[in-house]
N, C-alpha and C. Protein backbone atom coordinates (compact mmCIF):
# COMPACT_ATOMS: atom_id res chain seq x y z
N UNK A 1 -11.32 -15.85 -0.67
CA UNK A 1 -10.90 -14.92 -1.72
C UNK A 1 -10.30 -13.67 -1.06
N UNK A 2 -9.07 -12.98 -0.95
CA UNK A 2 -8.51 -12.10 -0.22
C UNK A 2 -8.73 -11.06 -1.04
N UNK A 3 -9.35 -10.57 -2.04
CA UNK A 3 -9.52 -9.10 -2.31
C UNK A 3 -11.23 -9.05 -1.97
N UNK A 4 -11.79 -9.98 -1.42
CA UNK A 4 -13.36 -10.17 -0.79
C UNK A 4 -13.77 -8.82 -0.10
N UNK A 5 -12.66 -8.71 1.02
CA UNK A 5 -12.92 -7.30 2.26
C UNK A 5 -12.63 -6.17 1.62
N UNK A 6 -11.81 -6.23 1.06
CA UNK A 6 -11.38 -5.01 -0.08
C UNK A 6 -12.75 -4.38 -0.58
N UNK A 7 -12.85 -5.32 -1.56
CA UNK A 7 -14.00 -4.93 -2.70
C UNK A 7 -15.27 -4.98 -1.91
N UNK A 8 -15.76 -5.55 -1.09
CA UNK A 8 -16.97 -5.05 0.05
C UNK A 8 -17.04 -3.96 0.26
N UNK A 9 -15.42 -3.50 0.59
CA UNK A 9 -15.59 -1.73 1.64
C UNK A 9 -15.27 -1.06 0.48
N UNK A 10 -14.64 -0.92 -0.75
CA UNK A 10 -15.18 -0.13 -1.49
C UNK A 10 -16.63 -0.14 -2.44
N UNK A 11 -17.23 -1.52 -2.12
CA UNK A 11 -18.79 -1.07 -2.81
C UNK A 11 -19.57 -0.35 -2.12
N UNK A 12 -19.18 -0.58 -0.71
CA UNK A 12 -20.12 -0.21 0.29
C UNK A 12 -19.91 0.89 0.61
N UNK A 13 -18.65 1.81 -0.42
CA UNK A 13 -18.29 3.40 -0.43
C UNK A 13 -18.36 3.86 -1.84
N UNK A 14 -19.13 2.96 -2.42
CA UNK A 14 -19.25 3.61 -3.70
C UNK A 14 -18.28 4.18 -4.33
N UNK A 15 -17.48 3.39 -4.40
CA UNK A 15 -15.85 3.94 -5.15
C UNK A 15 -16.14 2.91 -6.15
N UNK A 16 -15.31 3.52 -7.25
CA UNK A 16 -15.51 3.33 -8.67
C UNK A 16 -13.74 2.40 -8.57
N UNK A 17 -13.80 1.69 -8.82
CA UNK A 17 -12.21 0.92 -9.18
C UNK A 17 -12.47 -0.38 -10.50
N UNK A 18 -10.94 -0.76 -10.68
CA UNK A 18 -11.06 -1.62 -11.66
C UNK A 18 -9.92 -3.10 -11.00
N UNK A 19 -10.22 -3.63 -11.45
CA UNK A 19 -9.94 -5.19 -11.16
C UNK A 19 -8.75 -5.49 -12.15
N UNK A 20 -7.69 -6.09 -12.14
CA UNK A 20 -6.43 -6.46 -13.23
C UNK A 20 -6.36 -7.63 -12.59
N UNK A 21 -6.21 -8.98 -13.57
CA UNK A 21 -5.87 -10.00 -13.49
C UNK A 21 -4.66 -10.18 -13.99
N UNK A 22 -3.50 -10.78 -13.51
CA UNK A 22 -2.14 -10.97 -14.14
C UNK A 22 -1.82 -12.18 -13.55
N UNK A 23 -0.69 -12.68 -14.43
CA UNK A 23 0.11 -13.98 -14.08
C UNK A 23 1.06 -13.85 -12.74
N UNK A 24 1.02 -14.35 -12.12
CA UNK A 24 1.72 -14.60 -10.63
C UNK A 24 3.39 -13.44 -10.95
N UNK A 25 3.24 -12.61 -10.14
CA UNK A 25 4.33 -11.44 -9.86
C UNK A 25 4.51 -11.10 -8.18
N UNK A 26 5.29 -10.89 -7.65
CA UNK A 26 6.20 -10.92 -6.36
C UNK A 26 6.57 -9.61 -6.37
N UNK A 27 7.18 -8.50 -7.11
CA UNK A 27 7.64 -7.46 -6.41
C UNK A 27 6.26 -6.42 -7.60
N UNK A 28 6.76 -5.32 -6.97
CA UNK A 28 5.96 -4.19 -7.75
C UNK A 28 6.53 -4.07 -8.74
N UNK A 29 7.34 -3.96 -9.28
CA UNK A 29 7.81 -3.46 -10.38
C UNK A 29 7.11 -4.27 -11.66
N UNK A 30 7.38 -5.80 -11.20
CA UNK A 30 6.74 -6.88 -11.78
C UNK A 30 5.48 -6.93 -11.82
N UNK A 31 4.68 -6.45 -11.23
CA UNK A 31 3.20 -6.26 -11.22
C UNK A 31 2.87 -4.68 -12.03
N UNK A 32 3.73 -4.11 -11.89
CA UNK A 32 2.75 -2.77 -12.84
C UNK A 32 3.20 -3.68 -14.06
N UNK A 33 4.47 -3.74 -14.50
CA UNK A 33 4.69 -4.41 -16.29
C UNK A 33 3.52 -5.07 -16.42
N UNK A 34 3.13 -6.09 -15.73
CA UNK A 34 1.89 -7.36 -15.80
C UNK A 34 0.73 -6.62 -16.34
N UNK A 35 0.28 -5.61 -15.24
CA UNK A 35 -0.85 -5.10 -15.23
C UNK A 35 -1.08 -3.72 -16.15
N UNK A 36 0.23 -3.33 -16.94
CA UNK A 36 0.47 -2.21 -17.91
C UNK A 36 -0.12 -1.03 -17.07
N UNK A 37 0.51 -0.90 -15.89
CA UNK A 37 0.34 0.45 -14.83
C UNK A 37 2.22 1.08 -15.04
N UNK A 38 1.51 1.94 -14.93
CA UNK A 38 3.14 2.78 -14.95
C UNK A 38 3.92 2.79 -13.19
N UNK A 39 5.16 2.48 -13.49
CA UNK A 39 5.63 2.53 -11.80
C UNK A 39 5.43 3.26 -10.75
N UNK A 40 5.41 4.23 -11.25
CA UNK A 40 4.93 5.74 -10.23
C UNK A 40 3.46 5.73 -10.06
N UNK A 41 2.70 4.70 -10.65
CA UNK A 41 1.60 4.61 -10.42
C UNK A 41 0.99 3.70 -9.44
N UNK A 42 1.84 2.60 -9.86
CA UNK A 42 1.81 1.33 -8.86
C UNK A 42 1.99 1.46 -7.60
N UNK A 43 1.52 1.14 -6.56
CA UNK A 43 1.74 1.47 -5.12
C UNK A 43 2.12 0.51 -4.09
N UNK A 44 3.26 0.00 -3.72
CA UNK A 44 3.98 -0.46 -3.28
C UNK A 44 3.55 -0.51 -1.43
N UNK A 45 3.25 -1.36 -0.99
CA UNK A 45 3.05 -1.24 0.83
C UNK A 45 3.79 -1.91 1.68
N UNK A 46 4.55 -1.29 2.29
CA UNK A 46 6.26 -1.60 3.30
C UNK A 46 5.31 -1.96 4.58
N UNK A 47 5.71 -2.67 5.29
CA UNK A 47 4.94 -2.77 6.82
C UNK A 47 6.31 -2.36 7.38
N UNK A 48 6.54 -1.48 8.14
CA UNK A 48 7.09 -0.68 9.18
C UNK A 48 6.62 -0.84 10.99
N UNK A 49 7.48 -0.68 11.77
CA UNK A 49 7.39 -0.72 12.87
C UNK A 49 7.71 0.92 13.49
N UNK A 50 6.99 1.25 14.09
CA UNK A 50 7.02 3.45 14.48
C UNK A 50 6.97 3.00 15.85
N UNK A 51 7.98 3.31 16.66
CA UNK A 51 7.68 3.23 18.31
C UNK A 51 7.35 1.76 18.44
N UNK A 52 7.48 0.72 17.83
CA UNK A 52 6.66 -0.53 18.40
C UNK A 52 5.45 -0.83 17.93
N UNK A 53 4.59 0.38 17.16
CA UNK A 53 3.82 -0.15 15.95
C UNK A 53 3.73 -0.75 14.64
N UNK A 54 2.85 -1.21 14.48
CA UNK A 54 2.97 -1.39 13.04
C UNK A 54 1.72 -0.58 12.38
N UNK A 55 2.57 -0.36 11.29
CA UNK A 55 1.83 1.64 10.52
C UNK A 55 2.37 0.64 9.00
N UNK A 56 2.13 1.15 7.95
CA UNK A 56 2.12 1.33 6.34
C UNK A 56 2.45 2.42 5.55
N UNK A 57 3.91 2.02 5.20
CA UNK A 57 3.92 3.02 4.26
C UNK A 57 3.72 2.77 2.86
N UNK A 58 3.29 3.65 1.98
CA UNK A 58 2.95 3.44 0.66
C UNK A 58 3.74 4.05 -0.12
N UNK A 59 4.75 3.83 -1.13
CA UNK A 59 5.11 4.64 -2.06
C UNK A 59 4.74 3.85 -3.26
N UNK A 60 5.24 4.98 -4.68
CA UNK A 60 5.29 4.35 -5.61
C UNK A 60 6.11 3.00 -5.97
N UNK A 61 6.32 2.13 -7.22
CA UNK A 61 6.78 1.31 -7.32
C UNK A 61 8.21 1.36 -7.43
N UNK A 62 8.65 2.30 -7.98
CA UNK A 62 9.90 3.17 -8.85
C UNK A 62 10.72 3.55 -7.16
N UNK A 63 10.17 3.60 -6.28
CA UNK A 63 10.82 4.52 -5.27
C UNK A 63 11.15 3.34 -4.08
N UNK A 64 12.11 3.73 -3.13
CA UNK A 64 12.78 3.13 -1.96
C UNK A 64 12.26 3.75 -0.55
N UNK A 65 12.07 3.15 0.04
CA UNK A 65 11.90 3.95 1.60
C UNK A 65 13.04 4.16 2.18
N UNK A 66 13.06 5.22 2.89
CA UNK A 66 14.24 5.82 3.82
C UNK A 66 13.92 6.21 4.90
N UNK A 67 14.29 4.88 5.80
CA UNK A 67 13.63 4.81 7.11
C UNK A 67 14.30 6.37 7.83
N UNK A 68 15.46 7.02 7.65
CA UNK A 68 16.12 7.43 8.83
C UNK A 68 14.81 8.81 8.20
N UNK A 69 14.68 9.25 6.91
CA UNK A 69 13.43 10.45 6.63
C UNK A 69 12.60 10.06 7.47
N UNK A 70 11.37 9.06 7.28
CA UNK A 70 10.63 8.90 8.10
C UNK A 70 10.78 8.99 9.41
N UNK A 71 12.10 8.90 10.07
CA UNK A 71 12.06 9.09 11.46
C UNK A 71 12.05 10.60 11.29
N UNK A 72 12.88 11.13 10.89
CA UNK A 72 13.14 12.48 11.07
C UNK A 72 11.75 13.20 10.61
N UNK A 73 10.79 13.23 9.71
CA UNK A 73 9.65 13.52 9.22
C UNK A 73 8.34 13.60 10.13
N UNK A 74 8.56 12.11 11.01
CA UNK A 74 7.53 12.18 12.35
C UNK A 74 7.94 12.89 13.76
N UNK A 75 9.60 12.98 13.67
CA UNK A 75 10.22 13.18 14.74
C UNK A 75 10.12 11.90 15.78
N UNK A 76 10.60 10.69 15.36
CA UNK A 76 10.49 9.89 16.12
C UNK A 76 11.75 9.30 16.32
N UNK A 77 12.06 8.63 17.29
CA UNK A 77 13.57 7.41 17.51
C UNK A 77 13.03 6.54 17.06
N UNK A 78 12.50 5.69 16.69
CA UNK A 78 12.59 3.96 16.26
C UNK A 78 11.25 4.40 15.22
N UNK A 79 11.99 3.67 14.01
CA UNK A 79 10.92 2.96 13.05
C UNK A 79 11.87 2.28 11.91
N UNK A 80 11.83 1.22 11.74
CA UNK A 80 12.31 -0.20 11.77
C UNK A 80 11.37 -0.43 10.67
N UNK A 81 12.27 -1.80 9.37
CA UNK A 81 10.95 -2.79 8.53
C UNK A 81 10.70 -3.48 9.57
N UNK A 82 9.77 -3.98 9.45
CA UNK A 82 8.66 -5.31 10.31
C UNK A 82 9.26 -6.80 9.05
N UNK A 83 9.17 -7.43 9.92
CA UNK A 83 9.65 -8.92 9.60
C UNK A 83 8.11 -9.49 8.79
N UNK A 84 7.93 -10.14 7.60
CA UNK A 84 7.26 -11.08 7.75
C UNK A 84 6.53 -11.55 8.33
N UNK A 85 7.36 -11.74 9.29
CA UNK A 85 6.78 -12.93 10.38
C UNK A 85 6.37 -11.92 11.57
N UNK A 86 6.62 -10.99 11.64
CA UNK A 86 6.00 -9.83 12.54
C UNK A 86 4.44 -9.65 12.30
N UNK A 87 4.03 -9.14 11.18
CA UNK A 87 3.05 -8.83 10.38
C UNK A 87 2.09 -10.05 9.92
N UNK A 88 2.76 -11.47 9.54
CA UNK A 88 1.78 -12.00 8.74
C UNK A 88 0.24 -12.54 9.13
N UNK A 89 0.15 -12.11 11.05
CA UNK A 89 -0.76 -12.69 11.12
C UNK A 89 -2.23 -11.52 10.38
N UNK A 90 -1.78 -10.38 10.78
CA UNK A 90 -2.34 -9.04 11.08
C UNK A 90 -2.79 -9.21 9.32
N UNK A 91 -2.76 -9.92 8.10
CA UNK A 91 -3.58 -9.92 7.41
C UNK A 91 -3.96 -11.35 6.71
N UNK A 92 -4.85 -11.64 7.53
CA UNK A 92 -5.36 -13.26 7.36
C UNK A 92 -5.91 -13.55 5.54
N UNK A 93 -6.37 -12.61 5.30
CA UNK A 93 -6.84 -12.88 3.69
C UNK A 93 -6.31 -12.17 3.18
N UNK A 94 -4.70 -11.88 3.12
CA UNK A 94 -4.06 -11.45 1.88
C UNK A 94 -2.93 -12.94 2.21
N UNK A 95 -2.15 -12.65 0.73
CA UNK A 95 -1.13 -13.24 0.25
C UNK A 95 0.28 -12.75 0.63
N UNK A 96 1.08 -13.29 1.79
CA UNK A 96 2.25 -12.75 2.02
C UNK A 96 3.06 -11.62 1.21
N UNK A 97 2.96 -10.25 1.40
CA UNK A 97 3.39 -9.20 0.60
C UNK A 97 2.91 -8.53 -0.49
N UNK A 98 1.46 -8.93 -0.63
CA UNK A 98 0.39 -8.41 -1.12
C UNK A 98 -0.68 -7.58 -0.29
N UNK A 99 -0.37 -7.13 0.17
CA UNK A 99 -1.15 -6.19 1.25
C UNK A 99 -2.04 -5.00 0.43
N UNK A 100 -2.97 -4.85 0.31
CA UNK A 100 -3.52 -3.42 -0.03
C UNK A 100 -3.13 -2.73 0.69
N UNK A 101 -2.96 -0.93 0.69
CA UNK A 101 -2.92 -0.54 1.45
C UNK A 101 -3.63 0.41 2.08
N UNK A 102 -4.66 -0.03 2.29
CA UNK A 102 -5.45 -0.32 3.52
C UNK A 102 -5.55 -0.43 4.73
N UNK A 103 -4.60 0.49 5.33
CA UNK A 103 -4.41 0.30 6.82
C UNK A 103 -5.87 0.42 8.14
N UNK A 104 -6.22 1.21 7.67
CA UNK A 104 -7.73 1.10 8.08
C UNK A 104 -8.25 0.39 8.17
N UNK A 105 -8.16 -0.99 7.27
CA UNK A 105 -8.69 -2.25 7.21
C UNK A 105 -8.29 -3.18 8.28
N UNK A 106 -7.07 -2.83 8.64
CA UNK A 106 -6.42 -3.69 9.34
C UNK A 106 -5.60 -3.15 10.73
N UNK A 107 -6.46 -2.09 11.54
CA UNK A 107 -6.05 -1.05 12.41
C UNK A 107 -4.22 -0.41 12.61
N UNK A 108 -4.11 -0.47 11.33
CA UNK A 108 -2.72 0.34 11.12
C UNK A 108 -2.41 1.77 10.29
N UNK A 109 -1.74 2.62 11.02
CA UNK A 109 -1.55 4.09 10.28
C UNK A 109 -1.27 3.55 8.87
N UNK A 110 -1.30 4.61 7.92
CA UNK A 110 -0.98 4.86 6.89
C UNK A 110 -0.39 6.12 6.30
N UNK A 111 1.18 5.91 5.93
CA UNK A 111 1.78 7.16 5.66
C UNK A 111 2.10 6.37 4.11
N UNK A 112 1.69 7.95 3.41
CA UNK A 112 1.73 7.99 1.62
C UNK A 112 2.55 8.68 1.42
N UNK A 113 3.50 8.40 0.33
CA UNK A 113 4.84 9.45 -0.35
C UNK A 113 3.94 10.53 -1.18
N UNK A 114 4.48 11.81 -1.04
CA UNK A 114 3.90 12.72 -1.84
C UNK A 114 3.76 12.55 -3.47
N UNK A 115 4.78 11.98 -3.80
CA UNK A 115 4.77 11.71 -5.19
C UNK A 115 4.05 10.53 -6.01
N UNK A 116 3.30 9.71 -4.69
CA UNK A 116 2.18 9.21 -5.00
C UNK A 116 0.53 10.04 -4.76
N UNK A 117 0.99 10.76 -3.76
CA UNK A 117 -0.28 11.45 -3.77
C UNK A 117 -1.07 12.39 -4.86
N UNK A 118 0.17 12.57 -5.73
CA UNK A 118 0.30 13.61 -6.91
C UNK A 118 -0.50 12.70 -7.99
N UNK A 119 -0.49 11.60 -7.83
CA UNK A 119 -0.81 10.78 -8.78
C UNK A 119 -2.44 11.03 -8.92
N UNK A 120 -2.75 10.53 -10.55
CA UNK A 120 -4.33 10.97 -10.99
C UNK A 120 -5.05 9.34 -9.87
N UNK A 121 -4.23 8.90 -10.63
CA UNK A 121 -4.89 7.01 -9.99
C UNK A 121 -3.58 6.46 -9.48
N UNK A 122 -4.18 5.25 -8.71
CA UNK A 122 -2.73 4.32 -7.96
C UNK A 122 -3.76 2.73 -8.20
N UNK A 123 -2.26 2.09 -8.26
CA UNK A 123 -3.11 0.51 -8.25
C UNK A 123 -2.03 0.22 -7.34
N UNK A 124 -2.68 -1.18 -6.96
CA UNK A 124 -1.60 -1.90 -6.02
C UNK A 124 -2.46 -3.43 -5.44
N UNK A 125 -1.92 -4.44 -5.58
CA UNK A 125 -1.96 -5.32 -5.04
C UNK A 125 -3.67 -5.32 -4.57
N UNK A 126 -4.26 -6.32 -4.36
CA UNK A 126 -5.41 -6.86 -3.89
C UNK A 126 -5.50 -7.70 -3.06
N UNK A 127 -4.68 -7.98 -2.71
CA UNK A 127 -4.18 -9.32 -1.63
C UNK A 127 -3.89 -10.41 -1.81
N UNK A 128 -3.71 -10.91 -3.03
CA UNK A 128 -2.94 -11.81 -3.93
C UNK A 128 -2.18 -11.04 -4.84
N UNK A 129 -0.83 -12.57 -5.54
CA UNK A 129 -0.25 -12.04 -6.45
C UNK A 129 -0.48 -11.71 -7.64
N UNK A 130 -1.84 -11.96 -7.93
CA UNK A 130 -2.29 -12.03 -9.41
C UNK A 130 -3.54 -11.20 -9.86
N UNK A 131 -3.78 -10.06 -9.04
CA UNK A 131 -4.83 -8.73 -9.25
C UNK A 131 -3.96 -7.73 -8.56
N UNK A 132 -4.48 -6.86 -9.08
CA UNK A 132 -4.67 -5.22 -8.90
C UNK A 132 -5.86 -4.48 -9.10
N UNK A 133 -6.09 -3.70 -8.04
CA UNK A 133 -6.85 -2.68 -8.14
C UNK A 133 -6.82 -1.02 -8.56
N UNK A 134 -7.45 -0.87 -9.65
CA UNK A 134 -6.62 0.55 -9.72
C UNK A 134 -8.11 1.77 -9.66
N UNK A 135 -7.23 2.54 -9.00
CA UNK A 135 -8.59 3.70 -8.53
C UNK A 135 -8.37 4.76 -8.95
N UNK A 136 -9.05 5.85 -8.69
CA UNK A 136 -8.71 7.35 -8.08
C UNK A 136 -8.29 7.56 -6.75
N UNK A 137 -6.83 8.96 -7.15
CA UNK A 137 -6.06 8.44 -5.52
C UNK A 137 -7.54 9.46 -4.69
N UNK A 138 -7.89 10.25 -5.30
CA UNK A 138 -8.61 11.16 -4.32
C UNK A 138 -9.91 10.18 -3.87
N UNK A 139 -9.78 8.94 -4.35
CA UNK A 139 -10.81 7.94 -2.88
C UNK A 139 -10.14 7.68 -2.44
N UNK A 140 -8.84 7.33 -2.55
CA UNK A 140 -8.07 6.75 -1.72
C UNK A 140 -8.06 7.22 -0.63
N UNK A 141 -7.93 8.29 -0.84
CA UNK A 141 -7.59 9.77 0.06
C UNK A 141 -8.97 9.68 1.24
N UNK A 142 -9.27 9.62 0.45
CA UNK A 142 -11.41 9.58 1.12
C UNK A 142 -11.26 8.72 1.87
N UNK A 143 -10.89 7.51 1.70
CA UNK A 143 -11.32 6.05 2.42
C UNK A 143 -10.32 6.03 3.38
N UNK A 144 -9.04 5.94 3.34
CA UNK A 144 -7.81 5.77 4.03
C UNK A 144 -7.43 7.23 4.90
N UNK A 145 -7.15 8.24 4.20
CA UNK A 145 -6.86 9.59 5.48
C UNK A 145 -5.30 9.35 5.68
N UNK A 146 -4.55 8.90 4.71
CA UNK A 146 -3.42 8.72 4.97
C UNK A 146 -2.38 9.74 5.06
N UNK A 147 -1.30 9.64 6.06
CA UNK A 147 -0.79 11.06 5.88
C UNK A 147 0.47 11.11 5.21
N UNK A 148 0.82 12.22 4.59
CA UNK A 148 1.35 12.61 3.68
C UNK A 148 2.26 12.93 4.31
N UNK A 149 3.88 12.06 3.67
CA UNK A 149 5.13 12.43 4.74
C UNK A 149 6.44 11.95 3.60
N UNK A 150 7.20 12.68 3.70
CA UNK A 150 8.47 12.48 2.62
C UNK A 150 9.02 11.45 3.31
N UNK A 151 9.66 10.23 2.62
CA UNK A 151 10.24 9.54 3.35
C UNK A 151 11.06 7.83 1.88
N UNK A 152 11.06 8.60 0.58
CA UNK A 152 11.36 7.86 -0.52
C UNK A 152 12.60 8.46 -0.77
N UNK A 153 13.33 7.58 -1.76
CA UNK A 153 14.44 8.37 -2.31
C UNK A 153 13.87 8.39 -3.97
């Protein structure tokens, strides 16, 4: 069951979340409609490559990443999408492009768009295509430590 590790480490942090069951959806956009989350709410997770890492960025559903911000934002030369096939081993119990984001879970940074951070709650993916989890971002905030970096259009 791939939202198993998920829902462990938030019982075992006493975070309050909710569970959405929906019919099989592939992008975000398609998953907030499913799950009647608003887009800017929905939270979207890019696997990125920073220097040769792999890090997570999170934005809303509604929004695009802009790799050349993020470079300029960390001050870095290289950060690149990650392939698929780069990434897929690095999460054994999720569903190809269902990633929580959870980088912590899976020893990878985590950079959040401000205009998700603004948000009261965020849902996003559970590690299949057919749940969502939706929280308060300020556990999010708690659990993850993600940093806060402009990098959406």
């Amino acid at each position: 069951m791939p939202a198993k590790m998920l829902k462990e480490f938030l019982n075992r942090h006493h975070t309050k979340y909710i569970s959405i069951q929906h019919s099989p959806a592939y992008t975000a956009q398609e998953v907030a409609a499913l799950a009647h989350v608003s887009g800017r709410d929905m939270a979207k997770t890019v696997i990125v490559k920073i220097e040769g890492q792999m890090a997570m960025v999170v934005l809303p559903a509604t929004r695009k990443v802009v790799l050349s911000d993020l470079r300029e934002k960390l001050g870095i030369e290289h950060a690149t999408l990650a392939t698929e096939e780069e990434f897929k081993t690095r999460f054994p119990d999720c569903e190809p492009g269902a990633m929580p984001p959870f980088g912590n879970l899976y020893g990878m940074d985590v950079f959040v768009a401000p205009s998700l951070a603004a948000e009261e709650t965020i849902a996003f993916n559970a590690g299949t295509h057919t749940e969502v989890i939706q929280m308060a971002y300020a556990d999010f905030d708690r659990l993850v430590q993600p940093k806060v970096v402009c990098f959406t259009t």
